[in-house]
C-alpha atoms as a PDB file:
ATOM      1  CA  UNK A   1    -162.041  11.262 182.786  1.00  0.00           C
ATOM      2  CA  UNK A   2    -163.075  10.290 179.638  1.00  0.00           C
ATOM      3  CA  UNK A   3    -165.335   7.662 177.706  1.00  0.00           C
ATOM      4  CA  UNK A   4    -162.945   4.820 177.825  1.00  0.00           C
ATOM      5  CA  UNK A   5    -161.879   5.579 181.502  1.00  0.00           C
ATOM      6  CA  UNK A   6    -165.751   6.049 182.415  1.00  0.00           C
ATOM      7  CA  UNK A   7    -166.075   2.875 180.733  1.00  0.00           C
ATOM      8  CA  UNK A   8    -163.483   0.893 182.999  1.00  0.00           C
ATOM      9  CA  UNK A   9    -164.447   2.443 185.760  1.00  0.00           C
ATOM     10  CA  UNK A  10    -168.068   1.170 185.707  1.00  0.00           C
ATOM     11  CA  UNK A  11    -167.042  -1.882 184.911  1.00  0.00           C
ATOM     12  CA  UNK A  12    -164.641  -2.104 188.327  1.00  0.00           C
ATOM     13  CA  UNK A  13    -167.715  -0.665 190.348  1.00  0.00           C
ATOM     14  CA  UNK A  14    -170.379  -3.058 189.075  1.00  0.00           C
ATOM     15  CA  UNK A  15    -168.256  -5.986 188.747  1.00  0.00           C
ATOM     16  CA  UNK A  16    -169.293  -6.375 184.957  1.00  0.00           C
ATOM     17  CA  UNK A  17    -167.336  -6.754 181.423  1.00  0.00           C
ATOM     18  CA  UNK A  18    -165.729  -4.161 180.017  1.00  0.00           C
ATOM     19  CA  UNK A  19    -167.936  -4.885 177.153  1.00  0.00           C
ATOM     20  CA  UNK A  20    -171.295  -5.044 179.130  1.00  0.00           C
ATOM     21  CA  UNK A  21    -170.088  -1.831 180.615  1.00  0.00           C
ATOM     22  CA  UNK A  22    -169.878  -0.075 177.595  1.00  0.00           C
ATOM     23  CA  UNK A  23    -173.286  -1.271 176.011  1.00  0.00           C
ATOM     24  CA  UNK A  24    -174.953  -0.017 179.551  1.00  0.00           C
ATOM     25  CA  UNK A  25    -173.539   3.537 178.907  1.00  0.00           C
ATOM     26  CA  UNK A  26    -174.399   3.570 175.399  1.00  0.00           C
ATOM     27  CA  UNK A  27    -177.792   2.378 176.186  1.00  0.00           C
ATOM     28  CA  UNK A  28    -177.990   5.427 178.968  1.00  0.00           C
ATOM     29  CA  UNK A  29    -176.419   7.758 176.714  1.00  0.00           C
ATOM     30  CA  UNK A  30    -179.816   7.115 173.783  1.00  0.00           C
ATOM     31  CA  UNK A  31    -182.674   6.542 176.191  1.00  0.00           C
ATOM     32  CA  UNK A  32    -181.138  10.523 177.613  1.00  0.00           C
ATOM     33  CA  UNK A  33    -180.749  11.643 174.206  1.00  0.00           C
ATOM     34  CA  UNK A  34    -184.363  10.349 173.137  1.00  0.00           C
ATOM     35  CA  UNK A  35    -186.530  11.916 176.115  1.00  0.00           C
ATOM     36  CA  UNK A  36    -184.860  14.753 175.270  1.00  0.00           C
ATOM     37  CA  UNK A  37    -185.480  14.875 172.199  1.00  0.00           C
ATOM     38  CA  UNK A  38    -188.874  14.067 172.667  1.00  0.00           C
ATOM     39  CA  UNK A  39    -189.379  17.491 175.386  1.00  0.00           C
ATOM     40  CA  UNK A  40    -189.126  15.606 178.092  1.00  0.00           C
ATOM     41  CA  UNK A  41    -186.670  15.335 181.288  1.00  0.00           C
ATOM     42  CA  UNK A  42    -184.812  12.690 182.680  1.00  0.00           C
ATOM     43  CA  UNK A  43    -184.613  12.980 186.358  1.00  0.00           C
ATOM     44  CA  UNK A  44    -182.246  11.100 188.325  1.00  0.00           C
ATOM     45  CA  UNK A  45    -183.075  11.876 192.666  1.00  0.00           C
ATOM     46  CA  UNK A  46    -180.409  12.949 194.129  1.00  0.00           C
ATOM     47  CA  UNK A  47    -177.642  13.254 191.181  1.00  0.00           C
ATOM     48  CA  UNK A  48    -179.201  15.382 189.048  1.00  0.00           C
ATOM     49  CA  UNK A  49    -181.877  16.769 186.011  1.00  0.00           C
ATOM     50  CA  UNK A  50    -181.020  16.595 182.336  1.00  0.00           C
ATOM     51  CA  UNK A  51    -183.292  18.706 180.313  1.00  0.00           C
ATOM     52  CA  UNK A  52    -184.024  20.370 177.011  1.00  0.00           C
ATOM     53  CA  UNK A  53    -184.472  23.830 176.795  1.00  0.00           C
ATOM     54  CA  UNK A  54    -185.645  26.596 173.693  1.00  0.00           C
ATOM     55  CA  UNK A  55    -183.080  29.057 172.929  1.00  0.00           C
ATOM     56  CA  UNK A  56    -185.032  31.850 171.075  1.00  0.00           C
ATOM     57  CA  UNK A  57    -184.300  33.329 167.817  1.00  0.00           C
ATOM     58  CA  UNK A  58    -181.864  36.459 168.767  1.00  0.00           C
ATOM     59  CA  UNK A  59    -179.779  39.241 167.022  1.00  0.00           C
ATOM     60  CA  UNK A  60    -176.198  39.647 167.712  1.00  0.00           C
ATOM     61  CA  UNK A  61    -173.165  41.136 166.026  1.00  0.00           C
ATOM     62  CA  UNK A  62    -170.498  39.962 164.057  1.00  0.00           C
ATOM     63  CA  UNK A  63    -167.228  41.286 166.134  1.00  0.00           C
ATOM     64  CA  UNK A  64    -165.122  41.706 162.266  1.00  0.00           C
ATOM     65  CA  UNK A  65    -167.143  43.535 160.608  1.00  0.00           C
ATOM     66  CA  UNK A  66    -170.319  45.072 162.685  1.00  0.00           C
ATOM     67  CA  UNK A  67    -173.114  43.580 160.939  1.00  0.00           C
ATOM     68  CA  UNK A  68    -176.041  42.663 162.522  1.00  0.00           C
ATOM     69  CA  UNK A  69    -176.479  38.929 161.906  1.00  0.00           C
ATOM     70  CA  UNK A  70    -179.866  36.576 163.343  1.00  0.00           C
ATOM     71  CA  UNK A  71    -179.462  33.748 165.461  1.00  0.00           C
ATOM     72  CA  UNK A  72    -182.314  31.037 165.181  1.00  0.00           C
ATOM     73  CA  UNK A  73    -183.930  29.326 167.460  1.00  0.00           C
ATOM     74  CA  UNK A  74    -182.387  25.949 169.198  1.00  0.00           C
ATOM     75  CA  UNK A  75    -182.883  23.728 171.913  1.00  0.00           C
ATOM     76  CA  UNK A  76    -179.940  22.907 174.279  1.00  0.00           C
ATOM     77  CA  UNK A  77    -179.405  19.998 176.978  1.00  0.00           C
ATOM     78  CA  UNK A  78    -179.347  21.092 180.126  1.00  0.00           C
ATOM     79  CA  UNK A  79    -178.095  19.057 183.566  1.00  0.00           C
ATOM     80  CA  UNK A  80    -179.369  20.837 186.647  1.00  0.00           C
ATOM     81  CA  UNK A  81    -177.073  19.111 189.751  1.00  0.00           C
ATOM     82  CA  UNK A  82    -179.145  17.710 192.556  1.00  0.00           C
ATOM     83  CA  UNK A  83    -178.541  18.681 196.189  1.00  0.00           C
ATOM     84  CA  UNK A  84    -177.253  14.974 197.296  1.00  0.00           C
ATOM     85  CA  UNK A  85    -174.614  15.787 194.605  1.00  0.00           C
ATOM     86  CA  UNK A  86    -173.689  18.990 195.459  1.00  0.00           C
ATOM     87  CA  UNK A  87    -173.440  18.478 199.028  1.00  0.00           C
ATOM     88  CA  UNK A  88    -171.140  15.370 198.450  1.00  0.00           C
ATOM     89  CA  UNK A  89    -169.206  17.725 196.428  1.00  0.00           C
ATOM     90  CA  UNK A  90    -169.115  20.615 198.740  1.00  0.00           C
END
């Protein structure tokens, strides 16, 4: 499924406007995107917990040539699944 598909989809389910549907996952989409941002998580009970995480600075090796290159430090998103989820899935 993608964007536009998620996009009709939610629109069936809540009975709304294409349109209004889209604006409600956009707004989702930046209030995620600024907690995390901001170090903080965005926990949803029962479907799941989107978080940011540090990746530490790291030395790997380029596979061509052999040389030891460094890595910096990041942060990632992270979405740990809740159990009401899983089991749904399962």
């Amino acid at each position: 499924m993608n964007k536009s598909e998620l996009i009709v989809a939610l629109a069936q389910k809540a009975e709304l406007s294409k349109k209004d549907a889209e604006k409600a996952l956009a707004a989702f989409v930046e209030v995620v995107t600024e907690q995390l941002k901001a170090g903080e998580k965005v926990q949803l009970v029962g479907f799941g917990t989107f978080e940011s995480k540090e990746r530490p600075a790291r030395t790997a090796r380029n596979p061509r040539t052999g040389e030891e290159i460094t890595i910096a430090a990041s942060k990632t998103a992270s979405f740990k699944v809740g159990k009401a989820l899983k089991d749904s899935i399962n």
